[in-house]
C-alpha atoms as a PDB file:
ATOM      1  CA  UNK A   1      -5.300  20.919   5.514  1.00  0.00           C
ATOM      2  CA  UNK A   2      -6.346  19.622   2.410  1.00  0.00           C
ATOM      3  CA  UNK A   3      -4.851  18.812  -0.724  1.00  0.00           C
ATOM      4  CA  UNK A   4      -6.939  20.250  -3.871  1.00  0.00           C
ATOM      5  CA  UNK A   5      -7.839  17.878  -6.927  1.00  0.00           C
ATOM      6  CA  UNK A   6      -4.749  19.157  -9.054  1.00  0.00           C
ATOM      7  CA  UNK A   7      -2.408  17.752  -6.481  1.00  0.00           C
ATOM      8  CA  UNK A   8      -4.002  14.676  -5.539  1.00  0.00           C
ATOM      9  CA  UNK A   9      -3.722  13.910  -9.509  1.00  0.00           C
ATOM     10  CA  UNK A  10      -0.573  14.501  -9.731  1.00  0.00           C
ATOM     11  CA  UNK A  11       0.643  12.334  -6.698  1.00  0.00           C
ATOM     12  CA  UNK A  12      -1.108   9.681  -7.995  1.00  0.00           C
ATOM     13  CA  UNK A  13       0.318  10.126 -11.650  1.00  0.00           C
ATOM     14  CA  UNK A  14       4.205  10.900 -10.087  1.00  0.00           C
ATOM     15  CA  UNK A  15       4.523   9.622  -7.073  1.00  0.00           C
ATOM     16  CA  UNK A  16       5.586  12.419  -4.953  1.00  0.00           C
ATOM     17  CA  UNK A  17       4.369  15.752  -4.373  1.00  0.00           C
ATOM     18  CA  UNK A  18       6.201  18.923  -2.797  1.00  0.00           C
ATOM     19  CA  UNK A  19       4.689  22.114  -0.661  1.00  0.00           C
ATOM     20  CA  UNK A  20       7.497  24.998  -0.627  1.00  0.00           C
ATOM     21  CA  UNK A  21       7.602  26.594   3.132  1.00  0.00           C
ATOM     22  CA  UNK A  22       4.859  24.991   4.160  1.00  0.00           C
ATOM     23  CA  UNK A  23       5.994  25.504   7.739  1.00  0.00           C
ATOM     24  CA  UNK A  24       7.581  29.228   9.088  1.00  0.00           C
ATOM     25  CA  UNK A  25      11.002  30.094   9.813  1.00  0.00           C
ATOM     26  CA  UNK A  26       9.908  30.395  13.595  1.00  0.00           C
ATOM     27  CA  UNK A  27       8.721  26.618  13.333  1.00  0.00           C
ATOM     28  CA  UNK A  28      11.627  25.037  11.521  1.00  0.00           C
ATOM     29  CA  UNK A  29      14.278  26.943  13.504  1.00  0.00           C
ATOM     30  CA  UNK A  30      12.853  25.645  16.497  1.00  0.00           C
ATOM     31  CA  UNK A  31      12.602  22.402  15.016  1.00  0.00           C
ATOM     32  CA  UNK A  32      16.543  22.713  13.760  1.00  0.00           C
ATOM     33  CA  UNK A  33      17.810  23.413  17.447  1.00  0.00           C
ATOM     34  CA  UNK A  34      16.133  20.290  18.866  1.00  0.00           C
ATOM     35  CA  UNK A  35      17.396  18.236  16.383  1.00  0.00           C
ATOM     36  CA  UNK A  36      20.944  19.733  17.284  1.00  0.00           C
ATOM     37  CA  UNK A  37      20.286  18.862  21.112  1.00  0.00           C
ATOM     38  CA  UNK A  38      19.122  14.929  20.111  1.00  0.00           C
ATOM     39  CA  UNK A  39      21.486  14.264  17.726  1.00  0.00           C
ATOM     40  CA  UNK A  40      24.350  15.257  20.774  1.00  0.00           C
ATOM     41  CA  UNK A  41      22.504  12.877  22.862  1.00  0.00           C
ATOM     42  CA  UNK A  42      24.298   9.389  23.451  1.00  0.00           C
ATOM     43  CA  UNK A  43      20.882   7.934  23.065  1.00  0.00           C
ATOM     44  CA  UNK A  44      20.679   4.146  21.588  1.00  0.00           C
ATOM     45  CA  UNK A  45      17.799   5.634  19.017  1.00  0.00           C
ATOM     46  CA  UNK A  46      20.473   8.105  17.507  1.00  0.00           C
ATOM     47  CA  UNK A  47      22.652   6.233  14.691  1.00  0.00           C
ATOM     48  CA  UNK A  48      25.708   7.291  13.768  1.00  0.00           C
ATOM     49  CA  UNK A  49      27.704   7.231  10.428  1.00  0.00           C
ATOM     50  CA  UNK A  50      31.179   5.272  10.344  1.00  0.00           C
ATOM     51  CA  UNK A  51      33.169   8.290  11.302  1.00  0.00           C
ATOM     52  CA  UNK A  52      30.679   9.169  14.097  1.00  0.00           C
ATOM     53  CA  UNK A  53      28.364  12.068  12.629  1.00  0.00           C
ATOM     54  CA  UNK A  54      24.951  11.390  13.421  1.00  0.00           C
ATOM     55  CA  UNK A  55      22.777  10.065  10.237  1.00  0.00           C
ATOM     56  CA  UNK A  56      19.729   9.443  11.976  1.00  0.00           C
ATOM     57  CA  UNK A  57      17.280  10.252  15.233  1.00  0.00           C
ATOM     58  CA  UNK A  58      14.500   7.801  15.454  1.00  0.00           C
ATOM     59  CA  UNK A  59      11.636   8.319  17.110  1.00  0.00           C
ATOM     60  CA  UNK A  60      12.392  11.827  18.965  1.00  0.00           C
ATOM     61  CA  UNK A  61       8.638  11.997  19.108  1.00  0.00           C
ATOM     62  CA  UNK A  62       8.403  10.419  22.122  1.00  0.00           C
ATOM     63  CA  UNK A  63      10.821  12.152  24.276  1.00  0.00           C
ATOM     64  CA  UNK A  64      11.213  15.680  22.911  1.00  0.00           C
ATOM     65  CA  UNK A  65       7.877  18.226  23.287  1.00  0.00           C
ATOM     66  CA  UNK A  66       8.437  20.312  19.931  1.00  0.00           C
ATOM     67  CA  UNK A  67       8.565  16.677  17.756  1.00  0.00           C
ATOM     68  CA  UNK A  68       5.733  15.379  19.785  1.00  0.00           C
ATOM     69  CA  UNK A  69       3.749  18.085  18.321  1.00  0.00           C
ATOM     70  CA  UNK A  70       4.983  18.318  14.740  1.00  0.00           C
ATOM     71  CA  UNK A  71       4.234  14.197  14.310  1.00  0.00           C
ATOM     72  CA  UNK A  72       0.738  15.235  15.186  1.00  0.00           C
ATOM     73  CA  UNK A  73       0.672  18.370  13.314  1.00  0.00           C
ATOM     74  CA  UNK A  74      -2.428  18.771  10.457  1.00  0.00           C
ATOM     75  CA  UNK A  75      -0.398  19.761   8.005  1.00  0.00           C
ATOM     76  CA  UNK A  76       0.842  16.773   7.658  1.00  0.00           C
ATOM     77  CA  UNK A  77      -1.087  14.303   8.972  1.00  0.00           C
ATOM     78  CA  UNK A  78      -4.371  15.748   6.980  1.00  0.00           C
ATOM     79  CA  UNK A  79      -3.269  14.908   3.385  1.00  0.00           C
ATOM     80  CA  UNK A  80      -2.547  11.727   3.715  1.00  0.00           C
ATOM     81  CA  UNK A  81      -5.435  10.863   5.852  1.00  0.00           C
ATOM     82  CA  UNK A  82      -6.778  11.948   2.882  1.00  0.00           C
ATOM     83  CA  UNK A  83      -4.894  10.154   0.317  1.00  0.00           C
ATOM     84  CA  UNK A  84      -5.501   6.605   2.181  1.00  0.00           C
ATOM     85  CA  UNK A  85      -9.208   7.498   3.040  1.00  0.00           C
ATOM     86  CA  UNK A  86      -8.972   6.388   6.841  1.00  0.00           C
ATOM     87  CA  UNK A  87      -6.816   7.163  10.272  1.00  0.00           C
ATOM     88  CA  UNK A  88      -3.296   6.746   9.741  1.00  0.00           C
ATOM     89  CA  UNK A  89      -0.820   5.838  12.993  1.00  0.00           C
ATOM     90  CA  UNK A  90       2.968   6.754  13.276  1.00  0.00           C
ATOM     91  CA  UNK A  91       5.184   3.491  11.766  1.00  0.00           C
ATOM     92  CA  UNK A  92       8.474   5.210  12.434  1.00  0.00           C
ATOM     93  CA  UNK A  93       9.571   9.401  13.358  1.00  0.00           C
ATOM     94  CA  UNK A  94      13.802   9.643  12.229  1.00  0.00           C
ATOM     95  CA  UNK A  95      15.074  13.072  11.748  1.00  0.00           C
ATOM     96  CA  UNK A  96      17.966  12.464   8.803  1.00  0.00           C
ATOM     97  CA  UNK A  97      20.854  14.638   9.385  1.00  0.00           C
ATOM     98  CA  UNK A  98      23.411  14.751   6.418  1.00  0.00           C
ATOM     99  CA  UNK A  99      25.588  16.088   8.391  1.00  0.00           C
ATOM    100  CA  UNK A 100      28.468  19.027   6.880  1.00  0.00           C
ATOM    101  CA  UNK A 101      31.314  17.084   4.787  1.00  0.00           C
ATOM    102  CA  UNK A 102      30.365  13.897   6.351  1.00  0.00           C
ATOM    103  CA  UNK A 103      26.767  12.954   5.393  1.00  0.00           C
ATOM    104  CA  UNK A 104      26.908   9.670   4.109  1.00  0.00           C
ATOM    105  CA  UNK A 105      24.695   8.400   0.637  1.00  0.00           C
ATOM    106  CA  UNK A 106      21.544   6.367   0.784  1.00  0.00           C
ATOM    107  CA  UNK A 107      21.392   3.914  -2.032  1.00  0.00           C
ATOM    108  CA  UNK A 108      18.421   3.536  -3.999  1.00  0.00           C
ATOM    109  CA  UNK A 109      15.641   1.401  -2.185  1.00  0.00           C
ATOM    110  CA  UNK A 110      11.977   1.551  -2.097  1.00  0.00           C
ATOM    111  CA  UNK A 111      10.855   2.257   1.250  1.00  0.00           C
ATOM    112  CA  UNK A 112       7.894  -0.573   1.163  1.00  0.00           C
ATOM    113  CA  UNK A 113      10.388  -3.234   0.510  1.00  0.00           C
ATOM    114  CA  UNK A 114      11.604  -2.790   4.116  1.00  0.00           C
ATOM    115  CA  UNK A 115       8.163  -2.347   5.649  1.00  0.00           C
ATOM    116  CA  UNK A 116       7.200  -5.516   3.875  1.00  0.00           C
ATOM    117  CA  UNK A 117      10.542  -7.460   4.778  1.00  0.00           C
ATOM    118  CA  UNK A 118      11.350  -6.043   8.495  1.00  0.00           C
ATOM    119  CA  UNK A 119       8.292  -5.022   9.959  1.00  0.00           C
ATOM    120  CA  UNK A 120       5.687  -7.421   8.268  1.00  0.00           C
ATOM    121  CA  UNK A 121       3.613  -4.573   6.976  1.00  0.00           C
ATOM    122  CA  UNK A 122       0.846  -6.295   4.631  1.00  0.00           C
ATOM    123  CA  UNK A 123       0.214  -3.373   1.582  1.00  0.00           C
ATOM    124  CA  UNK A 124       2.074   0.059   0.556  1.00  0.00           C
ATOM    125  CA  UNK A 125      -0.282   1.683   2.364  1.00  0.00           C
ATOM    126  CA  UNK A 126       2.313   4.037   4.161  1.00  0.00           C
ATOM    127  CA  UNK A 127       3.529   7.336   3.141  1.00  0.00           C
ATOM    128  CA  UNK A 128       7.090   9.440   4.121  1.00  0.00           C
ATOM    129  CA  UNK A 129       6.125  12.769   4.872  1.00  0.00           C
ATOM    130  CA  UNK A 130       9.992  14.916   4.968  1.00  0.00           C
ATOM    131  CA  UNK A 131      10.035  18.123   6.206  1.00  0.00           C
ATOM    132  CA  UNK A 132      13.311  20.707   5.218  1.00  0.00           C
ATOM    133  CA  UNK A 133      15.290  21.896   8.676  1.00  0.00           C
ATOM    134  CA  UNK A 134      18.095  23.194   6.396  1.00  0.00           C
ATOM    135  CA  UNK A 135      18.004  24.341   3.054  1.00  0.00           C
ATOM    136  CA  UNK A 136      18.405  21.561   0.615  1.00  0.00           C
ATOM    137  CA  UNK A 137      20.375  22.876  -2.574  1.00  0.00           C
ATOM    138  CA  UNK A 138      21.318  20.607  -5.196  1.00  0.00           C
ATOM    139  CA  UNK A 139      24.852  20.400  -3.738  1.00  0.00           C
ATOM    140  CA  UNK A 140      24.156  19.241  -0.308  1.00  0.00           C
ATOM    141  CA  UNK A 141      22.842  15.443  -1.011  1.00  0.00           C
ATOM    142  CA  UNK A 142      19.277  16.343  -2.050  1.00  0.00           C
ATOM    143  CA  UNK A 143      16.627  13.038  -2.210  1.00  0.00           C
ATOM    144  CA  UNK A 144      16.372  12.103  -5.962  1.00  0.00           C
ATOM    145  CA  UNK A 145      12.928  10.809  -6.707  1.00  0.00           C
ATOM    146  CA  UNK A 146      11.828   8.724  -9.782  1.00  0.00           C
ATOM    147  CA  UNK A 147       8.963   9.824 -11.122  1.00  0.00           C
ATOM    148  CA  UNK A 148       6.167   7.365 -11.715  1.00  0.00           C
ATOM    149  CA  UNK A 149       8.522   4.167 -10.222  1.00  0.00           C
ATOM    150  CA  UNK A 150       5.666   3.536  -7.692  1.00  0.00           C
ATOM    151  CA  UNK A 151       3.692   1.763 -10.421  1.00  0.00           C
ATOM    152  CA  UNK A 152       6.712  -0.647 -11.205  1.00  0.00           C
ATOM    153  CA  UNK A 153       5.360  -2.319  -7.883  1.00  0.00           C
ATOM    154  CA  UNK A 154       7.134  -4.076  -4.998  1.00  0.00           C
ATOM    155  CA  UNK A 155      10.737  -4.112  -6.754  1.00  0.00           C
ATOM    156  CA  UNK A 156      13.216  -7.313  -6.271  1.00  0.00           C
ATOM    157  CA  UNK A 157      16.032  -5.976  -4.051  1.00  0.00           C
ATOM    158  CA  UNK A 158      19.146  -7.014  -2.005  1.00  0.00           C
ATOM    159  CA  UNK A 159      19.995  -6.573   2.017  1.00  0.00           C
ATOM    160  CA  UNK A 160      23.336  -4.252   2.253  1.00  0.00           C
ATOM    161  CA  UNK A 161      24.786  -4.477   5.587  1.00  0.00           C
ATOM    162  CA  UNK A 162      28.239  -2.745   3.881  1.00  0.00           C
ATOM    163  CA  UNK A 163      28.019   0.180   2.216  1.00  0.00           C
ATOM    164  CA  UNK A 164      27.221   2.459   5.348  1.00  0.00           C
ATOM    165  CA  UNK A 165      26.032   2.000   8.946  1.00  0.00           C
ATOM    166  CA  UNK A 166      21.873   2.101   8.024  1.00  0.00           C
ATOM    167  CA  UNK A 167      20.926  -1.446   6.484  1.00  0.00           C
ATOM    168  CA  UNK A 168      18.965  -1.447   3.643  1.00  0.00           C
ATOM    169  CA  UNK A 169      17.315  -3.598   1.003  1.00  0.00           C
ATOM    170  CA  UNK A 170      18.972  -1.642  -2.152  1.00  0.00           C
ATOM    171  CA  UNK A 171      18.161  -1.700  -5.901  1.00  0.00           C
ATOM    172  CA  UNK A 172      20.313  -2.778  -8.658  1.00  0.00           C
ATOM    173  CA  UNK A 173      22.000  -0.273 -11.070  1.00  0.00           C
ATOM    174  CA  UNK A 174      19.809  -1.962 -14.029  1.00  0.00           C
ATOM    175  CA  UNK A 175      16.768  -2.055 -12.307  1.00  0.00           C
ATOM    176  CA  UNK A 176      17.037   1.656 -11.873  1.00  0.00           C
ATOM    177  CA  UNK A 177      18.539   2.702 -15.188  1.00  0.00           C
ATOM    178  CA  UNK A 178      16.046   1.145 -16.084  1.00  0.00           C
ATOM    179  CA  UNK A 179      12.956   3.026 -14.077  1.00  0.00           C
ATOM    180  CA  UNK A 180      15.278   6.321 -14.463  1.00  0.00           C
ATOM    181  CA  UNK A 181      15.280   5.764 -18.179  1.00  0.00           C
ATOM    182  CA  UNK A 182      11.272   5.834 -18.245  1.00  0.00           C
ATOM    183  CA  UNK A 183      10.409   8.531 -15.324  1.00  0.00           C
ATOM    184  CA  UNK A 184      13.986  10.564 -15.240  1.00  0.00           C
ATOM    185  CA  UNK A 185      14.910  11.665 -11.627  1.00  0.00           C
ATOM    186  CA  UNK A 186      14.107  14.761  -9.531  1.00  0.00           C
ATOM    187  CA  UNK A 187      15.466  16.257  -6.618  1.00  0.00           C
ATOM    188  CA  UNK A 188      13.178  18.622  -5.044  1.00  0.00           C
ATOM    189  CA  UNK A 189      14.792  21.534  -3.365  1.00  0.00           C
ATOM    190  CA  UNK A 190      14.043  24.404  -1.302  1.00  0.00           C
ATOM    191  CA  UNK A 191      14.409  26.224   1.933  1.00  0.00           C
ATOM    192  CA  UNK A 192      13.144  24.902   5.512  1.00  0.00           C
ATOM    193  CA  UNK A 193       9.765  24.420   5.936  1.00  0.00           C
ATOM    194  CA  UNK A 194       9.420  22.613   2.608  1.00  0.00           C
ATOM    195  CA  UNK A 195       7.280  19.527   3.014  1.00  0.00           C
ATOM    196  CA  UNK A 196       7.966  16.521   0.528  1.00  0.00           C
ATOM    197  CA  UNK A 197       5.813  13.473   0.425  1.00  0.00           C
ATOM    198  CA  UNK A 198       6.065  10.567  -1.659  1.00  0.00           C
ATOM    199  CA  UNK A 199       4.712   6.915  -2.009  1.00  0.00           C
ATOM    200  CA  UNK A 200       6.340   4.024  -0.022  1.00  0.00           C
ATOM    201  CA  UNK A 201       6.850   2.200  -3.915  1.00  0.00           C
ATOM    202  CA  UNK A 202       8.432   5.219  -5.391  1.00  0.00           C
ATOM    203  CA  UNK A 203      11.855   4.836  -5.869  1.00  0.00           C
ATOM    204  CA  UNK A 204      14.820   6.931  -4.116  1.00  0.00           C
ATOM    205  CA  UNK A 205      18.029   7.799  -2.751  1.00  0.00           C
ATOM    206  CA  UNK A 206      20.468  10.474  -2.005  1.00  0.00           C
ATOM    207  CA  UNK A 207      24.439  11.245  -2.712  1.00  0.00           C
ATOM    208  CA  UNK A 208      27.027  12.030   0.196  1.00  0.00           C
ATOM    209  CA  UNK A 209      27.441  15.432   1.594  1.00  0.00           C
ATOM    210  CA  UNK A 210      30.275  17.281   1.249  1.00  0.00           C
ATOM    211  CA  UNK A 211      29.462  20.966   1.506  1.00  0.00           C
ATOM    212  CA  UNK A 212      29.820  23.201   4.399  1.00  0.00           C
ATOM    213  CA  UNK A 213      25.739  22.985   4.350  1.00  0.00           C
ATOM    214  CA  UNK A 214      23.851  20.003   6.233  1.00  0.00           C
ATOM    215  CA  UNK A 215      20.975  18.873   5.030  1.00  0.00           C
ATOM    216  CA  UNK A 216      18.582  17.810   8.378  1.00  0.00           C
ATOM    217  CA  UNK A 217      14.961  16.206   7.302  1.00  0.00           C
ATOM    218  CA  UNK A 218      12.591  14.927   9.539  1.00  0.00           C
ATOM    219  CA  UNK A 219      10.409  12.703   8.207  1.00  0.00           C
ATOM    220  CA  UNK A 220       7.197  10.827   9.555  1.00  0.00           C
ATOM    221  CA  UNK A 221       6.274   7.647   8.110  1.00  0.00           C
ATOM    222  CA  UNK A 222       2.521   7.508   8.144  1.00  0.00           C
ATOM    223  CA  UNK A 223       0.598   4.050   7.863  1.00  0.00           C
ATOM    224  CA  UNK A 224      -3.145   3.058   7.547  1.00  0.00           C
ATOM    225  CA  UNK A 225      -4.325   1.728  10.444  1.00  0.00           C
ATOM    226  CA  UNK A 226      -5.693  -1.507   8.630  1.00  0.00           C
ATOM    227  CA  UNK A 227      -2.360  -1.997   7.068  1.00  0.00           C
ATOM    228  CA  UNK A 228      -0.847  -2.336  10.713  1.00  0.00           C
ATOM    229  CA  UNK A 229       2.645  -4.504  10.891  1.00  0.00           C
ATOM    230  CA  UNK A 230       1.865  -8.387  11.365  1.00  0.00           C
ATOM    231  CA  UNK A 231       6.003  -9.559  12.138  1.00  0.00           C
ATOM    232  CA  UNK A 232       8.279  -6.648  13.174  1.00  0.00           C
ATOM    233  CA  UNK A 233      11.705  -7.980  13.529  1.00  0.00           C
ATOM    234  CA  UNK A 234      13.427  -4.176  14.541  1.00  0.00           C
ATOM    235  CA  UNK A 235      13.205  -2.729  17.825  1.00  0.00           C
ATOM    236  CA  UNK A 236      10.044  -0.870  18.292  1.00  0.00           C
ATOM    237  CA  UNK A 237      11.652   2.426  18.413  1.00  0.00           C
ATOM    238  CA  UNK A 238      12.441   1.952  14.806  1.00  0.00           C
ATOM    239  CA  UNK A 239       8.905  -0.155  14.041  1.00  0.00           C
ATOM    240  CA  UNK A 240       6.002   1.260  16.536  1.00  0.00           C
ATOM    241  CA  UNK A 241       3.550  -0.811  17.972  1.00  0.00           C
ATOM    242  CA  UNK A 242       1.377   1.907  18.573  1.00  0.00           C
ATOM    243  CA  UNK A 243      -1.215   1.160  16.010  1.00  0.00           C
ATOM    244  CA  UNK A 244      -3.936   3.782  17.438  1.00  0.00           C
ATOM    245  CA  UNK A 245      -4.893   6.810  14.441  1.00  0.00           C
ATOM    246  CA  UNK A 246      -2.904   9.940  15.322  1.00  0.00           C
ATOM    247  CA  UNK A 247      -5.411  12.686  16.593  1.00  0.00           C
ATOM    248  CA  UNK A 248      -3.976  16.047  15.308  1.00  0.00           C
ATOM    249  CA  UNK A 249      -3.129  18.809  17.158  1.00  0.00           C
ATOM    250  CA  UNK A 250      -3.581  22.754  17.076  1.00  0.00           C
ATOM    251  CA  UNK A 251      -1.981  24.079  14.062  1.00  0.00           C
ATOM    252  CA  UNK A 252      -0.224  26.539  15.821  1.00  0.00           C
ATOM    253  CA  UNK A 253       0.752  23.850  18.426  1.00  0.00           C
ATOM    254  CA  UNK A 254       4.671  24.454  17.664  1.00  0.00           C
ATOM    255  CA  UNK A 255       4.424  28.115  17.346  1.00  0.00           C
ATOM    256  CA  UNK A 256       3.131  28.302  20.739  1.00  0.00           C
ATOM    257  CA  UNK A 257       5.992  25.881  22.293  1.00  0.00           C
ATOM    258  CA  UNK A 258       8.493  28.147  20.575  1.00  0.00           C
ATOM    259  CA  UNK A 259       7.036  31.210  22.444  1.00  0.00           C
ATOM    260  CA  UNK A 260       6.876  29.421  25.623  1.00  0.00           C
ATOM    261  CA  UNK A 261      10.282  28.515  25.455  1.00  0.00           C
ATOM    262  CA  UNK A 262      11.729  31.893  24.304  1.00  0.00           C
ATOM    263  CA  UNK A 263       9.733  32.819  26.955  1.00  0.00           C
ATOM    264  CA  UNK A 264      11.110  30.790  29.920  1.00  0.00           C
ATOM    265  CA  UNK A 265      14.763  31.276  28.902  1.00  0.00           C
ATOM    266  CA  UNK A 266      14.027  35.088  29.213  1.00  0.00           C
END
């Protein structure tokens, strides 16, 4: 899959770029149920909020089938093989859950300050792809983008070990009144299957959840392969090691696990 010259403009002018139901219902439901299963798991790469709800699944790609084969999947790995111009390798797989009247907020960070500060990763050469399990409405803790914040560069910004279980290296409210005050802020919405991708510079966040409605993402942090990690300090669940380019799969690669599993539970 390709992006078309219209789109590739327009990430580069903004930042971020969003394909409604780019996957099917039959894909993302399957997708939505897995999730379910790992975040149940008492797993050491499933992190919990304070009062217990899961708020994030790393790396389910390498022990669950169906997110083994969306993390290779062309749809997503295709555009932004396209948008760095070489192979791109998986830096880190988390499925977010904002979990029902306990999802907790992310505070606005940059992604690339992290990559740069934990994992030693040289350039913002790396990419979140998000994919919608749920529907995200703008009640249930959508992400709110800045537009155009990537060009502000790598942003000064402080370690919080505090505000919720997830440490992060955070923004200050003037730094981003001022960015929101240029760009504005956007929170892209839509039902599952909706694939979101934005720049690792581009700044972000989300409020807490506290609908009846969860909010599960997965998202796939894509790096180029020259811009491998020199110093990871996390575990490598959270940082891969594997620096080898991602070799895509069928594009109906989850349709047909779906079928086979509908199949054997028949």
């Amino acid at each position: 899959m390709r992006l078309d010259d219209d789109q590739v403009q327009f990430f580069n002018r903004e930042g971020w770029l969003f394909l409604p139901e780019l996957f099917s219902r039959e894909e993302t439901e399957f997708l939505a149920r897995e999730a379910e299963a790992i975040y149940a798991a008492n797993r050491p790469e499933v992190w919990r909020e304070k009062s217990g709800a899961p708020r994030t699944a790393f790396a389910a790609h390498l022990y669950n089938e169906a997110f083994a084969a969306l993390a290779a999947h062309p749809r997503m790995i295709e555009p932004i093989e396209q948008i760095f111009g070489e192979g791109v390798y998986m830096h880190q797989f988390k499925i977010n859950a904002k979990s029902a009247f306990t999802g907790d907020v992310w505070q606005w960070h940059q992604d690339y300050g992290t990559w740069k500060r934990d994992d030693g990763m040289p350039e913002p050469r790396a990419m979140n792809i998000a994919i919608f399990l749920d529907e995200v409405m703008p009640i249930n803790g959508p992400l709110m983008l800045v537009p155009k914040s990537q060009h502000a560069g790598d942003l000064e910004a402080s370690h919080d070990l505090q505000t919720t279980s997830y440490p992060l290296w955070t923004l200050d409210e003037a730094t981003v009144t001022r960015l929101v005050d240029q760009g504005g802020i956007v929170a892209p919405t839509g039902k599952p299957g909706g694939m979101l991708m934005f720049h690792g510079n581009l700044v972000h966040g989300s409020a807490g959840n506290i609908t009846p409605y969860p909010r599960k993402i997965v998202y796939l942090t894509l790096n180029a392969v020259s811009n491998y990690i020199r110093t990871p300090t996390r575990p490598d669940y959270i940082a891969h090691r594997d620096f080898t380019p991602i070799k895509t799969a069928d594009d109906d690669a989850l349709l047909r696990l779906a079928q086979a599993r509908r199949e054997a539970a028949e």
